[in-house]
Protein backbone atom coordinates (compact mmCIF):
# COMPACT_ATOMS: atom_id res chain seq x y z
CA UNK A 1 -176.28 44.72 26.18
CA UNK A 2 -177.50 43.32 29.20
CA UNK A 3 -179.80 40.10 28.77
CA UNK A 4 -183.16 41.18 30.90
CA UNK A 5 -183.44 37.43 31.97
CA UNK A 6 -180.71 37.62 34.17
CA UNK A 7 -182.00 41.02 35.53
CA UNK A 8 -184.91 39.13 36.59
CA UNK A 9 -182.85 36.24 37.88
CA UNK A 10 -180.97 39.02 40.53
CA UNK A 11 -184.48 40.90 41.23
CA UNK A 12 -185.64 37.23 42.33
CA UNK A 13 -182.44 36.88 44.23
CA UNK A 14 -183.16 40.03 46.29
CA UNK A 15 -186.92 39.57 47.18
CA UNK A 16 -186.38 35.67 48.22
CA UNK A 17 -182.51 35.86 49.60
CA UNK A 18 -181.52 32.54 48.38
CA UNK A 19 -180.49 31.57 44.42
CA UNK A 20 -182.48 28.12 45.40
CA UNK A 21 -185.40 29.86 45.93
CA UNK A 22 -185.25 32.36 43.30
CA UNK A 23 -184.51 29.96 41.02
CA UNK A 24 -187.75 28.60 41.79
CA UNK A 25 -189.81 31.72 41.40
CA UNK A 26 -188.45 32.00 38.15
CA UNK A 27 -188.69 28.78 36.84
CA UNK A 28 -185.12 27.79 36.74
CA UNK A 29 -182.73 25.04 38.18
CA UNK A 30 -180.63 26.52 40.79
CA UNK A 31 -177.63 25.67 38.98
CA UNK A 32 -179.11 27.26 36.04
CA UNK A 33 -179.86 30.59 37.53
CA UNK A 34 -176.42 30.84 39.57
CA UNK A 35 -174.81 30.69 36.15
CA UNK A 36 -177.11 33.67 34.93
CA UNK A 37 -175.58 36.08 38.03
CA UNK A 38 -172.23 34.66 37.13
CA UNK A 39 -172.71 36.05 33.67
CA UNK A 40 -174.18 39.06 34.75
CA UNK A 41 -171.58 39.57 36.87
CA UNK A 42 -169.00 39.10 34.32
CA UNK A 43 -170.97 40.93 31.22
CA UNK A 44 -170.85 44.55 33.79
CA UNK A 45 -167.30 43.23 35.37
CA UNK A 46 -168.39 44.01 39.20
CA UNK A 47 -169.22 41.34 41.78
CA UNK A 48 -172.93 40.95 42.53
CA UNK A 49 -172.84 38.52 45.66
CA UNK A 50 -170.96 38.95 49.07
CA UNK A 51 -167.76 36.97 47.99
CA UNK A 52 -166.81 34.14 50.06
CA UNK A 53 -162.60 34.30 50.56
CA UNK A 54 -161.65 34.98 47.23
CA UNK A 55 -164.68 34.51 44.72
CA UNK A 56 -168.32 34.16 45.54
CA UNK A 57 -169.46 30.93 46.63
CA UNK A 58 -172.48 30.37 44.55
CA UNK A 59 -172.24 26.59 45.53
CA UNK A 60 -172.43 26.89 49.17
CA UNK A 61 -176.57 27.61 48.46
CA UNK A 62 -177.17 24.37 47.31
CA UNK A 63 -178.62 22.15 48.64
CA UNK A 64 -179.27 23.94 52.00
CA UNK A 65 -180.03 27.42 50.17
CA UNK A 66 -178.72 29.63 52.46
CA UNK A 67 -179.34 33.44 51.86
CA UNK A 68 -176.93 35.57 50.27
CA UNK A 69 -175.66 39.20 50.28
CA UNK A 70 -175.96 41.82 47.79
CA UNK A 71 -173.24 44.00 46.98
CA UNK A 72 -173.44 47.74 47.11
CA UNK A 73 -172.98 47.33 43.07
CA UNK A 74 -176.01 44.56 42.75
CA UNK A 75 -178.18 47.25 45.05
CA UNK A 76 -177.27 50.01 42.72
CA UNK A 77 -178.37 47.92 39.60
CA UNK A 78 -181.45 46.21 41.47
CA UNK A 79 -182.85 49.92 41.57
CA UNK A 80 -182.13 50.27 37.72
CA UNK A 81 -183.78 46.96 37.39
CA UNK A 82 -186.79 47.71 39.19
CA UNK A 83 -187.68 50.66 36.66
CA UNK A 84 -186.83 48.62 33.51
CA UNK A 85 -189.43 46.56 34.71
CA UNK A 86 -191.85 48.94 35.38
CA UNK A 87 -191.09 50.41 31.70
CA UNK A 88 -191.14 47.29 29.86
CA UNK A 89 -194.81 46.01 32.15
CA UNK A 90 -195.76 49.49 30.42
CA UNK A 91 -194.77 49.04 26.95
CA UNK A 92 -196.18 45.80 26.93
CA UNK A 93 -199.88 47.41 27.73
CA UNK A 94 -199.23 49.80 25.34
CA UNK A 95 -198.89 47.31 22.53
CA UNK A 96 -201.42 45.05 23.59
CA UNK A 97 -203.72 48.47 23.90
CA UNK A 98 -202.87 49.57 20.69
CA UNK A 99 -203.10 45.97 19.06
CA UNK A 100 -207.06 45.49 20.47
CA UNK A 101 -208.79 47.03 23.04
CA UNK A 102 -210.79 44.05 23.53
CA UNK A 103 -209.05 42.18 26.67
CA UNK A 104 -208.08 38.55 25.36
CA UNK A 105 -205.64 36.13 26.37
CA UNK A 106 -205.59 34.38 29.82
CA UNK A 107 -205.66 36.85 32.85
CA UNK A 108 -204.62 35.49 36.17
CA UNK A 109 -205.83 36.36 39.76
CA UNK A 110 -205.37 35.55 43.29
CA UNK A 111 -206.34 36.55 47.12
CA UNK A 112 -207.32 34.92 50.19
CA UNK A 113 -210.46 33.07 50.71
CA UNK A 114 -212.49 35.73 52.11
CA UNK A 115 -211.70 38.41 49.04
CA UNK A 116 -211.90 35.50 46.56
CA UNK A 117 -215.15 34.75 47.68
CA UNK A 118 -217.04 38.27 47.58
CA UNK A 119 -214.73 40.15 45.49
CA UNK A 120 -212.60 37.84 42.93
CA UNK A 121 -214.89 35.41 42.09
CA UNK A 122 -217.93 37.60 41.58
CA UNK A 123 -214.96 39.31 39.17
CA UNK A 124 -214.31 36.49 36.88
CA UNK A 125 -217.96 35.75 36.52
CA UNK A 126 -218.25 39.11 35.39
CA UNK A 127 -215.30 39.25 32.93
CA UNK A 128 -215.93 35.58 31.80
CA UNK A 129 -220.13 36.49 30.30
CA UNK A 130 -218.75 40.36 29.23
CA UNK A 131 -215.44 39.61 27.60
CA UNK A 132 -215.75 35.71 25.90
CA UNK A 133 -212.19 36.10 24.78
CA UNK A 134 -210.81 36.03 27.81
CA UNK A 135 -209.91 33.46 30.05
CA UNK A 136 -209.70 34.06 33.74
CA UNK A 137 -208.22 31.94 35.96
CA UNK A 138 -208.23 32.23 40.06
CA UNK A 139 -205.87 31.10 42.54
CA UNK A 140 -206.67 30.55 46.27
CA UNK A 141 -203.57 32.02 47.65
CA UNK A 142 -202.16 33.83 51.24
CA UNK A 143 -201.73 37.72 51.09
CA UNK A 144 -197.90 36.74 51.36
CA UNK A 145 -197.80 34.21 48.76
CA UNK A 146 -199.98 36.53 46.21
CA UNK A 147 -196.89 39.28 45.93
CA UNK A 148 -194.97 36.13 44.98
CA UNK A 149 -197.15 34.93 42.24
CA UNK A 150 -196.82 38.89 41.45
CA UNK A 151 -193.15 39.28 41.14
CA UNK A 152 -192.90 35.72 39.19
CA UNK A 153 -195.55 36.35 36.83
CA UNK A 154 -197.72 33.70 38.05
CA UNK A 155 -200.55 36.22 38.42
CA UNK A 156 -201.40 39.01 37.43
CA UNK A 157 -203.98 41.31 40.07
CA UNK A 158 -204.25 40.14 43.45
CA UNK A 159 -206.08 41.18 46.42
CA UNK A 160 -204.67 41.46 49.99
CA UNK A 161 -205.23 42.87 53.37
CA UNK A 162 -202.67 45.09 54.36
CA UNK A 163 -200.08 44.05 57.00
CA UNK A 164 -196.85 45.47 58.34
CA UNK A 165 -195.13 42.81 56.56
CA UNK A 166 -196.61 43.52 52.94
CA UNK A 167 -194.29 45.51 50.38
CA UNK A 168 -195.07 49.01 51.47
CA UNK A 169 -197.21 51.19 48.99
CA UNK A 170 -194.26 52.99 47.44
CA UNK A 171 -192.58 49.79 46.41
CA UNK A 172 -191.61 50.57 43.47
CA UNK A 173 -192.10 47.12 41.78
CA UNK A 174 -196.33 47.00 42.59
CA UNK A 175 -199.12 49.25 41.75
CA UNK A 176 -201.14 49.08 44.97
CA UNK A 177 -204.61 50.52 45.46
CA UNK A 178 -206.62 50.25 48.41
CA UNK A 179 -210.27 49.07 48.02
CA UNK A 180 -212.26 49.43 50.88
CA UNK A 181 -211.34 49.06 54.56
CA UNK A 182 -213.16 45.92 55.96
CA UNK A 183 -214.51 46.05 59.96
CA UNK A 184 -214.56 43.63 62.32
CA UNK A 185 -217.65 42.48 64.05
CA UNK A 186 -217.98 40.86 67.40
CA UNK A 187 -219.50 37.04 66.79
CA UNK A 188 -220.75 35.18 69.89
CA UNK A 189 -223.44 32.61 70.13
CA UNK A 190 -226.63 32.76 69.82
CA UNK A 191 -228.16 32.23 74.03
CA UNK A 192 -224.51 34.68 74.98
CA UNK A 193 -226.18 37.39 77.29
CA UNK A 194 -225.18 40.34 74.55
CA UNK A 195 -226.25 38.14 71.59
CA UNK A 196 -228.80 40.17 69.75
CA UNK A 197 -227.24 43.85 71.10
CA UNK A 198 -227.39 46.55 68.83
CA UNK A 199 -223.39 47.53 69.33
CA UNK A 200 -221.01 45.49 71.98
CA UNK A 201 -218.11 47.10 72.93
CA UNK A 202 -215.22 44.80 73.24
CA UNK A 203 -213.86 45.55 77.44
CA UNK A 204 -217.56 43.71 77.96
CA UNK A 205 -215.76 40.63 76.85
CA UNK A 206 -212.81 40.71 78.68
CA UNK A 207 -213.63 37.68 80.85
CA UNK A 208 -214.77 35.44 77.70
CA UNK A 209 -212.86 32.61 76.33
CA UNK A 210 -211.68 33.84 73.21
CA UNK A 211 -210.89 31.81 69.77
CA UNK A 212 -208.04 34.10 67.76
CA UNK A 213 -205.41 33.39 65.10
CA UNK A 214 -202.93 30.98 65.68
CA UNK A 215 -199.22 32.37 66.41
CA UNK A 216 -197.24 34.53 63.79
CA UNK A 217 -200.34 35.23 62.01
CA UNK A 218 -201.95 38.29 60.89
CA UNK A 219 -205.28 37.43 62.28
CA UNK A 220 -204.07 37.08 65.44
CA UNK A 221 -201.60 40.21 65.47
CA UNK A 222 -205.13 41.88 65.17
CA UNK A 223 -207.09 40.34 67.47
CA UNK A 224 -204.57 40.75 69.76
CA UNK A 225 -204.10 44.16 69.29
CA UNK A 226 -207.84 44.68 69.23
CA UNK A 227 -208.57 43.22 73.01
CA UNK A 228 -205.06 45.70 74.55
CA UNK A 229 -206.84 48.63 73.10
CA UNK A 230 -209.79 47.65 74.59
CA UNK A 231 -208.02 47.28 77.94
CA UNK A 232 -207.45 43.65 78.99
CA UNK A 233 -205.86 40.62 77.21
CA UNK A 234 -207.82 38.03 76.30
CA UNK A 235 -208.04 34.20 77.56
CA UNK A 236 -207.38 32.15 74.87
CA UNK A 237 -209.59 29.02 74.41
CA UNK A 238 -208.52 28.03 70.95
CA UNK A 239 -206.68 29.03 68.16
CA UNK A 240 -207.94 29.28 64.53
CA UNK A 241 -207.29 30.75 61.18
CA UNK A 242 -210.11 29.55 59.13
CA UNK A 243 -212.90 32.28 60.18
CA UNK A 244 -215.94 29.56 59.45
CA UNK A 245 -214.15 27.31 62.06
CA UNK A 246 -214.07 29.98 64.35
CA UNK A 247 -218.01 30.65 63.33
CA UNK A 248 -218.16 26.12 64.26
CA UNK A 249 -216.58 26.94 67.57
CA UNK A 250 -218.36 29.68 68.67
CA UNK A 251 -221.74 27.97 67.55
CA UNK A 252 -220.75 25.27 69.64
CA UNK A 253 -220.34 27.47 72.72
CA UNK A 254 -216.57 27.51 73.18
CA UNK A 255 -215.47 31.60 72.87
CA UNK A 256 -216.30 34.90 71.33
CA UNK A 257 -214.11 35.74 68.28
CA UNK A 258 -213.70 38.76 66.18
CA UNK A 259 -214.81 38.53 62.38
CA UNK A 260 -213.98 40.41 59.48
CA UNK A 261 -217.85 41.70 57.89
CA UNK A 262 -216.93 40.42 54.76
CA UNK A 263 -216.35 37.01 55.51
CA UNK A 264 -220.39 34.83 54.96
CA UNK A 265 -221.24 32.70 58.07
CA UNK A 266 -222.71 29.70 58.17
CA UNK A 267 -226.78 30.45 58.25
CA UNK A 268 -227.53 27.59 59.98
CA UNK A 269 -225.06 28.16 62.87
CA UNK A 270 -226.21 29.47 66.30
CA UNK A 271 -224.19 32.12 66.34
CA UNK A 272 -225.26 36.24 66.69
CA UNK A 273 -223.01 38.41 65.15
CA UNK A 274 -222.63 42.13 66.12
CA UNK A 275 -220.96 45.44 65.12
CA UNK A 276 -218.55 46.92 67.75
CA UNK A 277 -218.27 50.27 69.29
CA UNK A 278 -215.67 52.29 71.15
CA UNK A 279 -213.11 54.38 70.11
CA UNK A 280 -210.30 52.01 68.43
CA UNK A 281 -211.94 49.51 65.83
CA UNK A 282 -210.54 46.59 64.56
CA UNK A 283 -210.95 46.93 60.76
CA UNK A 284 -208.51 45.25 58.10
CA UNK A 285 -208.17 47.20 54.98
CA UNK A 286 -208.14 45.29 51.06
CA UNK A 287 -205.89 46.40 48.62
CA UNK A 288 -205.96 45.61 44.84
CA UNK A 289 -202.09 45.06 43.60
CA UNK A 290 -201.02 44.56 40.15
CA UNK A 291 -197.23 44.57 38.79
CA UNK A 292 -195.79 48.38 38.63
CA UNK A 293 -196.64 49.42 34.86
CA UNK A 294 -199.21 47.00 34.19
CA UNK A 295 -202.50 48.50 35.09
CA UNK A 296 -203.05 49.41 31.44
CA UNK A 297 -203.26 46.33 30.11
CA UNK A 298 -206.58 45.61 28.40
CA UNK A 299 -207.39 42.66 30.62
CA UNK A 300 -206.06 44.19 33.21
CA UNK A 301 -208.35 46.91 33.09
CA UNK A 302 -210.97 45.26 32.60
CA UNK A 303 -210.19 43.07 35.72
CA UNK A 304 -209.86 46.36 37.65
CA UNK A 305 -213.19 48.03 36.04
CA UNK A 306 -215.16 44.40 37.23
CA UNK A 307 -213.20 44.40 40.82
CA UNK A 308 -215.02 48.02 41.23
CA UNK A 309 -218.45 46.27 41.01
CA UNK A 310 -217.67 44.08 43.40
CA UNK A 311 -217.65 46.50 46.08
CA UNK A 312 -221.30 45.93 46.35
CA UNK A 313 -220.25 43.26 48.66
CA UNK A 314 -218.22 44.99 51.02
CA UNK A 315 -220.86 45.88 53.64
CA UNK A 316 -222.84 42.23 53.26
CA UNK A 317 -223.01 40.41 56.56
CA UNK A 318 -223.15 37.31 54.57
């Protein structure tokens, strides 16, 4: 019979690539969750890592946790794994279902600033006055970091915006289901000769300074992206994540910037913002994600049911 803990151990394995740093995600010492693939290995009698000369050097992660290889055997299982998860997520929210359907118990969320703002927290408000048995707690967290909190348990919905480097769709470990797709407007300030337009299209700021996302980002893969569609690359002033400081610097008269709709400027900055037109719109699209099997869950679905009404947000200009 093989223990499910140290299924999870080798599914942590796989997403992070190192034992150190799956040992983290699932709350173990590293030495402590090496010794749960040894066993594993030894309960099914088949190697699990890429051995090292003769045997598999477990040791050789710690302390500089360098990442290991699965073997065509620990791939094999891993896709096993994946589905025993799914199944026991499942019967879980079956039994919690069939136990009350009042959601109870402490329900955990998590997004990025802009979706915690108009969509989560507007959530837990709801859930917290409709449901008094429940406890909701939410967690400021980075699209990348939520599908960790995910996989470890740490949360239990999250909301993203999509990105090549998210878990595709079919991933078989996360129920993902797209909310709304959120455009991006054009913000400039206030005395900017197109400030108070009724559409700008973005080749008409080709010659601006522009504020964008700072390297390896998201932000800026799309802002990027956004100004070579439009036909020119953009001069970059200054680089920012944090969309209100991108609002400060515009209202101080350094660039133009792109900004999602969703995200609530500032009211008294002296800043215009506008909606863009042409024929290839920047846009970023939300997606709701909960753990593969778990949508049934009475807290769950009562999370998702709220998360619904929150859409009223999605086409505020703040």
């Amino acid at each position: 019979m093989i223990d499910l803990r140290r299924l999870a151990v080798l599914r942590a394995v796989s997403r992070c690539g190192t034992v150190t740093a799956a040992a983290e995600v699932v709350h173990m010492t590293p030495s402590a969750a090496s010794q749960q693939i040894r066993r594993l290995a030894k309960e099914l009698g088949v190697e699990l890592l890429e051995p090292h000369g003769r045997r598999v050097r477990l040791e050789l992660l710690e302390p500089h946790g360098r990442r290991v290889r699965l073997t065509p055997a620990a791939r094999g299982l891993l896709r096993h794994a994946d589905h025993i998860e799914q199944y026991w997520q499942e019967a879980e929210s079956e039994l919690h279902a069939a136990h009350s359907s009042v959601p109870s118990g402490v329900l955990r969320v998590a997004g990025f600033p802009t979706a915690g703002c108009t969509l989560l927290a507007p959530m837990v408000a709801r859930l917290q006055s409709e449901w008094p048995q429940l406890t909701v707690e939410l967690r400021e967290a980075e699209p990348p970091d939520c599908y960790d909190l995910l996989f470890a348990g740490d949360a239990d919905l999250v909301v993203v915006d999509s990105s090549p480097t998210a878990p595709a769709p079919s991933d078989v470990r996360f129920d993902h289901q797209a909310l709304f797709d959120d455009p991006y407007d054009i913000l400039t300030h206030r005395d900017h000769r197109l400030a108070g337009a009724a559409a700008v299209e973005l080749a008409d700021l080709a010659d601006e300074p522009w504020i964008v996302g700072p390297p390896t980002t998201s932000c800026r893969r799309l802002d990027l992206a956004a100004c070579e569609a439009a036909g020119f690359l953009p001069t970059i002033a200054h680089q920012a994540r944090d969309f209100p400081l991108r609002a400060t610097l515009v209202g101080l008269g350094l660039g133009v910037t792109l900004i999602p709709r969703l995200v609530r400027i500032p009211s008294d900055l002296p800043v215009v913002r506008m909606p863009l037109t042409g024929e290839q719109l920047p846009s970023r699209r939300l997606v709701r994600v909960v753990r593969a099997g778990s949508a049934q869950h009475p807290a769950i679905a009562a999370a998702v049911d709220a998360l619904d009404r929150s859409r009223a947000h999605e086409h505020s200009y703040g």
